[in-house]
N, C-alpha and C. Protein backbone atom coordinates (compact mmCIF):
# COMPACT_ATOMS: atom_id res chain seq x y z
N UNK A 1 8.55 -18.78 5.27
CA UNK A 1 9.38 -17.79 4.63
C UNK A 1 8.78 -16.41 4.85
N UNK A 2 9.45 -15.32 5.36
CA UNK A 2 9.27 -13.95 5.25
C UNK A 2 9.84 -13.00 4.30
N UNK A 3 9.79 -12.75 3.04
CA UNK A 3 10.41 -11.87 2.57
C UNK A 3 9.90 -10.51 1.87
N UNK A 4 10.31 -9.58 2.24
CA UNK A 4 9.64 -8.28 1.86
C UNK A 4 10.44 -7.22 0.91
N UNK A 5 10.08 -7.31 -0.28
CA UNK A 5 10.63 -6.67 -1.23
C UNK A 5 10.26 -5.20 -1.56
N UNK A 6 11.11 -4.08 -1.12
CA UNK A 6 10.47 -2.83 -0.82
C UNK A 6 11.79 -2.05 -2.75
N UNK A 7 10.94 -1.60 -2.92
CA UNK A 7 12.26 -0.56 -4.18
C UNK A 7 11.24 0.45 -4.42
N UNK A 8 12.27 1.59 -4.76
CA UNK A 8 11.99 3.03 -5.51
C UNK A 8 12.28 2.87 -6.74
N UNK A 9 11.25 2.89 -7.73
CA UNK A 9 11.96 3.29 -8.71
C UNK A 9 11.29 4.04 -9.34
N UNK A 10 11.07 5.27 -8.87
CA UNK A 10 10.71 6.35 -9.11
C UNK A 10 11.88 7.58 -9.24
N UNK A 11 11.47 8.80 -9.69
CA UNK A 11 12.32 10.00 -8.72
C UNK A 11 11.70 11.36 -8.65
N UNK A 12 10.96 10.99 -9.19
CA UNK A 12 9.51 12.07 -8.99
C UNK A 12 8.91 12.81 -7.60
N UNK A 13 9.17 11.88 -6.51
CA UNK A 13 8.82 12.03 -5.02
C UNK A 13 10.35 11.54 -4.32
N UNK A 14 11.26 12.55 -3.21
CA UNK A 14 11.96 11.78 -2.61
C UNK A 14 11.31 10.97 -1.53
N UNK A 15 11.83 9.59 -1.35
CA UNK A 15 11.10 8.80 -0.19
C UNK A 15 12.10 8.82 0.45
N UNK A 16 11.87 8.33 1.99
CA UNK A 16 12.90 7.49 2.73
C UNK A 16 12.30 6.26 3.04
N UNK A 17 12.71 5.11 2.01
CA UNK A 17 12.27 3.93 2.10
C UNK A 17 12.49 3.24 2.99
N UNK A 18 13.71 3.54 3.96
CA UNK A 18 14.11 2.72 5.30
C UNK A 18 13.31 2.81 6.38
N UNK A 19 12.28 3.66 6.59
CA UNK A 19 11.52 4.20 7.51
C UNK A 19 9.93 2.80 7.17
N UNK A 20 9.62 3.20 5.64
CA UNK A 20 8.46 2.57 4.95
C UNK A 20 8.77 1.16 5.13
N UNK A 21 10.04 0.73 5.03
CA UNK A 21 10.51 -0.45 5.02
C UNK A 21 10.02 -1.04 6.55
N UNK A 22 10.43 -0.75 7.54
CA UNK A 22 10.54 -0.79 8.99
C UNK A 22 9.32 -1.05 9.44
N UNK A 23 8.09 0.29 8.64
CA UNK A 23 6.77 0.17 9.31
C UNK A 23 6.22 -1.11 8.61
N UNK A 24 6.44 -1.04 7.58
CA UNK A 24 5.91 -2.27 6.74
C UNK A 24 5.93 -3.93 7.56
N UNK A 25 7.48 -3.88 7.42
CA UNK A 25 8.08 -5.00 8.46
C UNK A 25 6.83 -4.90 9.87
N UNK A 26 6.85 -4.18 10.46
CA UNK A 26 5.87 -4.43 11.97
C UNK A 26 4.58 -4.46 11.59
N UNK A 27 4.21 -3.62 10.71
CA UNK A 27 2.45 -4.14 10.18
C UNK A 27 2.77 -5.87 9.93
N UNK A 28 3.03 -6.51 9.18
CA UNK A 28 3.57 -7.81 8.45
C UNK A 28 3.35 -8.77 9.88
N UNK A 29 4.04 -8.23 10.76
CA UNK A 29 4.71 -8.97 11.94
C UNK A 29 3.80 -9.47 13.14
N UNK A 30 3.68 -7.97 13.63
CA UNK A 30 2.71 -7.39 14.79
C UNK A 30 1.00 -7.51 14.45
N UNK A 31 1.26 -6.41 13.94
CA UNK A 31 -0.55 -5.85 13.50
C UNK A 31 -1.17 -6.88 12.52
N UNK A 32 -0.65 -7.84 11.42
CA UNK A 32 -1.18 -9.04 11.25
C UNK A 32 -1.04 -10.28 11.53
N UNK A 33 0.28 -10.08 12.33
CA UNK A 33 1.02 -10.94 12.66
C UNK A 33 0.58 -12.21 11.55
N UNK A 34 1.17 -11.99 10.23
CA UNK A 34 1.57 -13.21 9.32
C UNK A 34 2.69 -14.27 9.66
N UNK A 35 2.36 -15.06 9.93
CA UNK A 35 3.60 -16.11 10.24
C UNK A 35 4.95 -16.16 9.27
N UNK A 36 3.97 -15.95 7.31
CA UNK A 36 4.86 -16.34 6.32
C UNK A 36 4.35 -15.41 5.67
N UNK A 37 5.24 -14.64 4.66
CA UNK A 37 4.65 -14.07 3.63
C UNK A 37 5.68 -13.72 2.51
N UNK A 38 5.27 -13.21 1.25
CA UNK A 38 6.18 -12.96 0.29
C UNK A 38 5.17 -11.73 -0.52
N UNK A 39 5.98 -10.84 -0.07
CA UNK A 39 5.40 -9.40 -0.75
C UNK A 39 6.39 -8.32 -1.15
N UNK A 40 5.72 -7.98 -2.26
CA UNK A 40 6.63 -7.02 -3.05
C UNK A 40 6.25 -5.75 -3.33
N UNK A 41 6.84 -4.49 -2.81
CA UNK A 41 6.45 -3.31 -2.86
C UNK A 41 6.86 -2.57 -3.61
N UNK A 42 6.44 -1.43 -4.77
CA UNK A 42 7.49 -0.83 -5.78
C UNK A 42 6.48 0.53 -5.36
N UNK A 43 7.66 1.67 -5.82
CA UNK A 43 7.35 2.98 -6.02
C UNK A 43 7.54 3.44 -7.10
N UNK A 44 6.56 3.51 -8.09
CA UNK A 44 6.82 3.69 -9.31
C UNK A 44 5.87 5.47 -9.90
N UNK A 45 6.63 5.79 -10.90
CA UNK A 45 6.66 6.96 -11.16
C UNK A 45 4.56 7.28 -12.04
N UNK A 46 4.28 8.75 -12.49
CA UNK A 46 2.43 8.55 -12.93
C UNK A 46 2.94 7.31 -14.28
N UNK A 47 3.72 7.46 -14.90
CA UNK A 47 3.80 6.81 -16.71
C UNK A 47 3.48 5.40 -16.51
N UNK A 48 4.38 5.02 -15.07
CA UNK A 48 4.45 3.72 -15.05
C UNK A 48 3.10 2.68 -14.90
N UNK A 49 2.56 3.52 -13.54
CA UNK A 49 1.07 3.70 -12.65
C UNK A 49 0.06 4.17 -14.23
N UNK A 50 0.37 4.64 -14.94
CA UNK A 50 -0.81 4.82 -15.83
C UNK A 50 -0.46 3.78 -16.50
N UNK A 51 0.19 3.10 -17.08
CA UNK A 51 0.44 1.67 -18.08
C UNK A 51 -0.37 0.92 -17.25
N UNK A 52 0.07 0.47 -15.94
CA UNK A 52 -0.76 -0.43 -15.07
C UNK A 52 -1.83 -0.29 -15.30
N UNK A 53 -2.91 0.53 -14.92
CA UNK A 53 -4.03 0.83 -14.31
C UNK A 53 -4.81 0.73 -15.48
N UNK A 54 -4.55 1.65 -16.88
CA UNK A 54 -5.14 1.03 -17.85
C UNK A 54 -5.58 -0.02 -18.21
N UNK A 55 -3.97 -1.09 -18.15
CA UNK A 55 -3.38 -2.34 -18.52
C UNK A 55 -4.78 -3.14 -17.76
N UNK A 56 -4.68 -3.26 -16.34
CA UNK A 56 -5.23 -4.24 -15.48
C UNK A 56 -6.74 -3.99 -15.01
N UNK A 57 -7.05 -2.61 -15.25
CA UNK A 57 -8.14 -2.11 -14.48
C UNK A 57 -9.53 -1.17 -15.81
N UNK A 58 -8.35 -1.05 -16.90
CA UNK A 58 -9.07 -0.12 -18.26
C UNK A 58 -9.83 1.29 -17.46
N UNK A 59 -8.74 1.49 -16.66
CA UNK A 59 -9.00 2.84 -15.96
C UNK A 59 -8.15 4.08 -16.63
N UNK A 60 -8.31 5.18 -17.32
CA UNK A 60 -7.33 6.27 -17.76
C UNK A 60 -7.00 6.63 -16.42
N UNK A 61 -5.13 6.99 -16.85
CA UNK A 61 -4.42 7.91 -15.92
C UNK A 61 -3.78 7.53 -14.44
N UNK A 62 -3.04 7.64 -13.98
CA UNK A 62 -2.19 7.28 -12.73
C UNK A 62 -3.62 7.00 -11.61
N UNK A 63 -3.11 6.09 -10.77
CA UNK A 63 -3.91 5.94 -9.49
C UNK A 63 -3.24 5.89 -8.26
N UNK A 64 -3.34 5.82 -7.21
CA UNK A 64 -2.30 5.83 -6.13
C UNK A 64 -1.47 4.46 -5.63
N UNK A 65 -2.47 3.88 -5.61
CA UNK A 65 -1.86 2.12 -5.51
C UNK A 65 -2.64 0.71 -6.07
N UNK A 66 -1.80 -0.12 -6.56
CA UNK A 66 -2.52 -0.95 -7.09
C UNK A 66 -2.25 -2.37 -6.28
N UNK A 67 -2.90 -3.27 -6.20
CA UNK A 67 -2.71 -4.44 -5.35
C UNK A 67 -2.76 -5.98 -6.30
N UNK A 68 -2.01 -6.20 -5.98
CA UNK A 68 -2.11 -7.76 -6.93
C UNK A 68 -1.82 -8.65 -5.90
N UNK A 69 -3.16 -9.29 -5.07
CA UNK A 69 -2.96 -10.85 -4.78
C UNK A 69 -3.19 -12.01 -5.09
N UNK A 70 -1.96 -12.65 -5.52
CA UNK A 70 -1.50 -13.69 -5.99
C UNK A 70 -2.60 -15.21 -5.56
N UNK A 71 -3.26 -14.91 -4.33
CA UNK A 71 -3.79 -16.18 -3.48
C UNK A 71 -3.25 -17.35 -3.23
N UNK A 72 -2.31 -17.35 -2.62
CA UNK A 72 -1.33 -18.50 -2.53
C UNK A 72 -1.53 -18.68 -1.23
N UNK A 73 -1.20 -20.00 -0.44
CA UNK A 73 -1.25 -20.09 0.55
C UNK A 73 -0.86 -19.58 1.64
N UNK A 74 0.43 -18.79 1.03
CA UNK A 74 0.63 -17.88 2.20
C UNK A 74 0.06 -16.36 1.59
N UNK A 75 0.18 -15.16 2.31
CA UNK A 75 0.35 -13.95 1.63
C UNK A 75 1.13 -13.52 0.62
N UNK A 76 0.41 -13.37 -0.89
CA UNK A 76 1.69 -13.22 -1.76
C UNK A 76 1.05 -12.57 -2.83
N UNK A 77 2.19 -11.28 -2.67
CA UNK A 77 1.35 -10.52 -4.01
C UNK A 77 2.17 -9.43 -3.89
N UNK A 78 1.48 -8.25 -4.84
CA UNK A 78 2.88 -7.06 -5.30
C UNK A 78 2.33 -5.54 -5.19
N UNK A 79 2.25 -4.73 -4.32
CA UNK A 79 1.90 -3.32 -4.35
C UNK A 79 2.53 -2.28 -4.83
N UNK A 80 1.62 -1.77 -5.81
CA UNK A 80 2.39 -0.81 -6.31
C UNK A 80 1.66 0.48 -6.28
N UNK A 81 3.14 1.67 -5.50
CA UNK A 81 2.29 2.82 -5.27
C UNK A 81 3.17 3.70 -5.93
N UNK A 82 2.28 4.69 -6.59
CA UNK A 82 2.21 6.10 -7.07
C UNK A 82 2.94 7.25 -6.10
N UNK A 83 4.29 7.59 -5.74
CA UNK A 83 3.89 8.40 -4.80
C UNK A 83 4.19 10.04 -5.33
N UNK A 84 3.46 10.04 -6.31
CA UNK A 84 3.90 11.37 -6.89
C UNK A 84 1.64 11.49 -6.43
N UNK A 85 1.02 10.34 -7.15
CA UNK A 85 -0.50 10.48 -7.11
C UNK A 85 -0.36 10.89 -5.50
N UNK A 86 0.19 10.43 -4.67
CA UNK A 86 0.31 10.09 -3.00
C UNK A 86 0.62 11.25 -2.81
N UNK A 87 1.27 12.17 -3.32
CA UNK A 87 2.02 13.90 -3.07
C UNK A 87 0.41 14.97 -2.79
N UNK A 88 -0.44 14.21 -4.35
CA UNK A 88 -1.41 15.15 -4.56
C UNK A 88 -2.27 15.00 -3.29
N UNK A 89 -3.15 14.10 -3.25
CA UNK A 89 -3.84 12.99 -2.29
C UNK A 89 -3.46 13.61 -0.95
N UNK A 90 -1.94 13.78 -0.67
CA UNK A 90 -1.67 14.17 0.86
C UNK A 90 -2.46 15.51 0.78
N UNK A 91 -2.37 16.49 -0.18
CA UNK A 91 -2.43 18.22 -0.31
C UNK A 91 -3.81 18.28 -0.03
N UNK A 92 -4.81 16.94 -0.82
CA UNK A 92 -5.91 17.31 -0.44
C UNK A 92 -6.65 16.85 0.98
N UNK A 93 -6.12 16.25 1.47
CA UNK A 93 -6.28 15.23 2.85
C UNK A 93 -5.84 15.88 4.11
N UNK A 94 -4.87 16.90 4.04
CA UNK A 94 -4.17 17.76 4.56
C UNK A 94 -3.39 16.46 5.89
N UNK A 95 -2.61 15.90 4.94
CA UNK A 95 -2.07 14.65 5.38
C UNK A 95 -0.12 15.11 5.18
N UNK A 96 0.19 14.52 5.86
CA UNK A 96 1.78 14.59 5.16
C UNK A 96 2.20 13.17 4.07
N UNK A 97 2.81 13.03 3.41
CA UNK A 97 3.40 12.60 2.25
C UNK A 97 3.30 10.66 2.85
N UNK A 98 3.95 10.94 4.17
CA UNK A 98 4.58 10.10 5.12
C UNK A 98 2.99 9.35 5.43
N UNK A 99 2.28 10.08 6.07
CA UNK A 99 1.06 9.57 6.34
C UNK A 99 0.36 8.57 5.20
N UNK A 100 0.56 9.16 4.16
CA UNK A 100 -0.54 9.25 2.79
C UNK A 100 0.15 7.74 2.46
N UNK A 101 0.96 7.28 2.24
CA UNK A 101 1.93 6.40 1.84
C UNK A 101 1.64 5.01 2.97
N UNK A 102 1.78 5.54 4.45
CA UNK A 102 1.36 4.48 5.09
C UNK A 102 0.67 4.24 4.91
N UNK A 103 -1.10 4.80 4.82
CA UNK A 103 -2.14 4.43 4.61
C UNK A 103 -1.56 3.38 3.36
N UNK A 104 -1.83 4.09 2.34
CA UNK A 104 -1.34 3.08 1.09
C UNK A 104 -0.78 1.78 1.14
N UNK A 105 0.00 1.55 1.79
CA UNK A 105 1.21 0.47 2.37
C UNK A 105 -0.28 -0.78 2.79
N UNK A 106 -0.88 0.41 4.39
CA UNK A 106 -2.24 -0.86 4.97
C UNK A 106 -2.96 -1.10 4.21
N UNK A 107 -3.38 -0.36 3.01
CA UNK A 107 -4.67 -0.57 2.36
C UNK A 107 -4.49 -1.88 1.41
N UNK A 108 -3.19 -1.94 0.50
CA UNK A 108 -2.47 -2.90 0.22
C UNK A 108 -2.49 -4.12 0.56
N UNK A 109 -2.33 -4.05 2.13
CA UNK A 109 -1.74 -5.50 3.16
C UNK A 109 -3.13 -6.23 3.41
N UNK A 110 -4.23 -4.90 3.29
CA UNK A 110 -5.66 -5.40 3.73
C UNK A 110 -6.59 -6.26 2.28
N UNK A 111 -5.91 -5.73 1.62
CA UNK A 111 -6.90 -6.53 -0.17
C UNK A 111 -5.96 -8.04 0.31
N UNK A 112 -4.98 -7.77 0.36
CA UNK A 112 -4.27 -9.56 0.61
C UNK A 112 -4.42 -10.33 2.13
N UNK A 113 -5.42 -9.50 2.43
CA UNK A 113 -5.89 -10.25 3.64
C UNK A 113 -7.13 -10.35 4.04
N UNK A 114 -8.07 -10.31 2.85
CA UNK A 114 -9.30 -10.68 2.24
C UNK A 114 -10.47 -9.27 2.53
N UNK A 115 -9.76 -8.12 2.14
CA UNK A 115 -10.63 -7.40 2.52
C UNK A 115 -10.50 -6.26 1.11
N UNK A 116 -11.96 -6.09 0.63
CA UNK A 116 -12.07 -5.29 -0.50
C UNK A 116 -13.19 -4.14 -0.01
N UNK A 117 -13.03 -3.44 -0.87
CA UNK A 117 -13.84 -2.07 -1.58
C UNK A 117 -14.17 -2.10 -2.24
N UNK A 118 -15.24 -3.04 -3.04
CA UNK A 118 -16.18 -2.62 -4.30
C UNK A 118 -17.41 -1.97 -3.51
N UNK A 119 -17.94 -2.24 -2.45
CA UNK A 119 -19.39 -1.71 -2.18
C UNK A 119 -19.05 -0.84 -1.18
N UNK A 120 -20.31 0.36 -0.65
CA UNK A 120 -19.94 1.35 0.01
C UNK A 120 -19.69 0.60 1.45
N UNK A 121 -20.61 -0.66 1.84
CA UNK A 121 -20.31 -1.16 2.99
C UNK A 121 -19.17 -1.60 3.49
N UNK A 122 -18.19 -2.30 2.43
CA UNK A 122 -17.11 -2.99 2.38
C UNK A 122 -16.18 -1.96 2.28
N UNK A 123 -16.19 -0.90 1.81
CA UNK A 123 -15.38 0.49 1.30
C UNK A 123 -15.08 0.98 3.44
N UNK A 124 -16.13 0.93 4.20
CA UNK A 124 -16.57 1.42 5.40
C UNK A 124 -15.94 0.39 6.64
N UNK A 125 -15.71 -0.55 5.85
CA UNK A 125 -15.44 -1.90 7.02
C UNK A 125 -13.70 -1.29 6.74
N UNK A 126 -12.87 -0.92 5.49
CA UNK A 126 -11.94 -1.59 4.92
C UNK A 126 -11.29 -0.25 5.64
N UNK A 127 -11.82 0.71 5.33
CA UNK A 127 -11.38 2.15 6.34
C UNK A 127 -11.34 2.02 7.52
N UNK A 128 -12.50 1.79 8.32
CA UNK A 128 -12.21 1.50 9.75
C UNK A 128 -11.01 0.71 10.14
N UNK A 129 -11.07 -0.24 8.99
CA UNK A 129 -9.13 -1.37 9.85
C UNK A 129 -8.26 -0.72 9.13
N UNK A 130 -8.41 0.18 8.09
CA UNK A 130 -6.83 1.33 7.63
C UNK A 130 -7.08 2.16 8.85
N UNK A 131 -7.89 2.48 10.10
CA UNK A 131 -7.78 4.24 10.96
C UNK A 131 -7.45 3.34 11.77
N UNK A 132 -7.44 1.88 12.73
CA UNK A 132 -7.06 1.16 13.56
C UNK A 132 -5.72 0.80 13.07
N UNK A 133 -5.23 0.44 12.29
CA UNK A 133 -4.05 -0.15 11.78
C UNK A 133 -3.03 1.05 11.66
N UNK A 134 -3.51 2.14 11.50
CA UNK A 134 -2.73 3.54 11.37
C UNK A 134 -2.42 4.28 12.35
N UNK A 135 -3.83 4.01 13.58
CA UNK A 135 -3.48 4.10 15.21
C UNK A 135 -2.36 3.34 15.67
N UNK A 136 -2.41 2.18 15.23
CA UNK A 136 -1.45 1.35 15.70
C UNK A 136 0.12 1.40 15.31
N UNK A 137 0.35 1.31 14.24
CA UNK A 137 1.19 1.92 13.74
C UNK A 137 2.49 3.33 13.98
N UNK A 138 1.35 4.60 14.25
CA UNK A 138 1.67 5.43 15.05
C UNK A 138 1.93 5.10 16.01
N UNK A 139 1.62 4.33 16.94
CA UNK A 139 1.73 4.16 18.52
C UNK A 139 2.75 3.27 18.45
N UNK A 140 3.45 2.21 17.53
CA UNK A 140 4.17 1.05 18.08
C UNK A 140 5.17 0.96 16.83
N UNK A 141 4.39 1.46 15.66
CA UNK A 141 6.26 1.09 14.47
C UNK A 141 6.49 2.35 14.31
């Protein structure tokens, strides 16, 4: 089964989700080439992103994306990004909106594909396959 559940439900940031949708789809496909997966993507507004992050993490205040994998045999789990936090983040990155968001999208796909950031080493491994995956990306979705 492949199914990829992309929604706005934000309105804080305009997106064009058909674009996010598309790249998403070829990261999924191509660049991890998952055979099966079931993932769910939301764009949710800071109020929402701050309930979460508190909720799951006892972190104050909006964050940019949060990752929940499920560990199921196939890929399965639910990303949820901030893209109003993603607005700020671009300004300081001197990134566009578009950019800032993809990253977000890989960084996402990469916690459910066994790759974390708690240590600076693992933080260094997990970047290098978001700047390869973002090369790629650019070049092919």
């Amino acid at each position: 089964m492949k199914r990829l559940t992309m929604r706005n439900q934000q309105r804080e940031v305009p997106l064009v989700t058909q674009v996010l949708r598309r790249q998403t789809q070829w990261l999924l496909e191509h660049a991890l080439a998952w055979p099966k997966y079931e993932i769910g993507i939301y764009f949710i507004n800071s109020k929402r992103m701050t309930a979460l992050n508190e909720c799951h993490l006892s972190h104050e205040g909006p964050t940019d994306i949060l990752t929940f994998d499920y560990k199921e045999s196939i890929p399965t789990g639910e990303i949820f990004i901030c893209p109003k936090v993603a607005e700020e983040n671009a300004r300081q990155y001197r990134a566009t909106l578009h950019q800032e968001i993809a990253r977000y999208l890989i960084h996402g796909l990469l916690h459910m594909n066994g790759y974390d950031d708690k240590t600076p080493g693992d933080r260094r491994k997990m970047k290098r396959e978001e700047n390869r995956l973002l090369c790629l990306l650019h070049n092919n979705g």
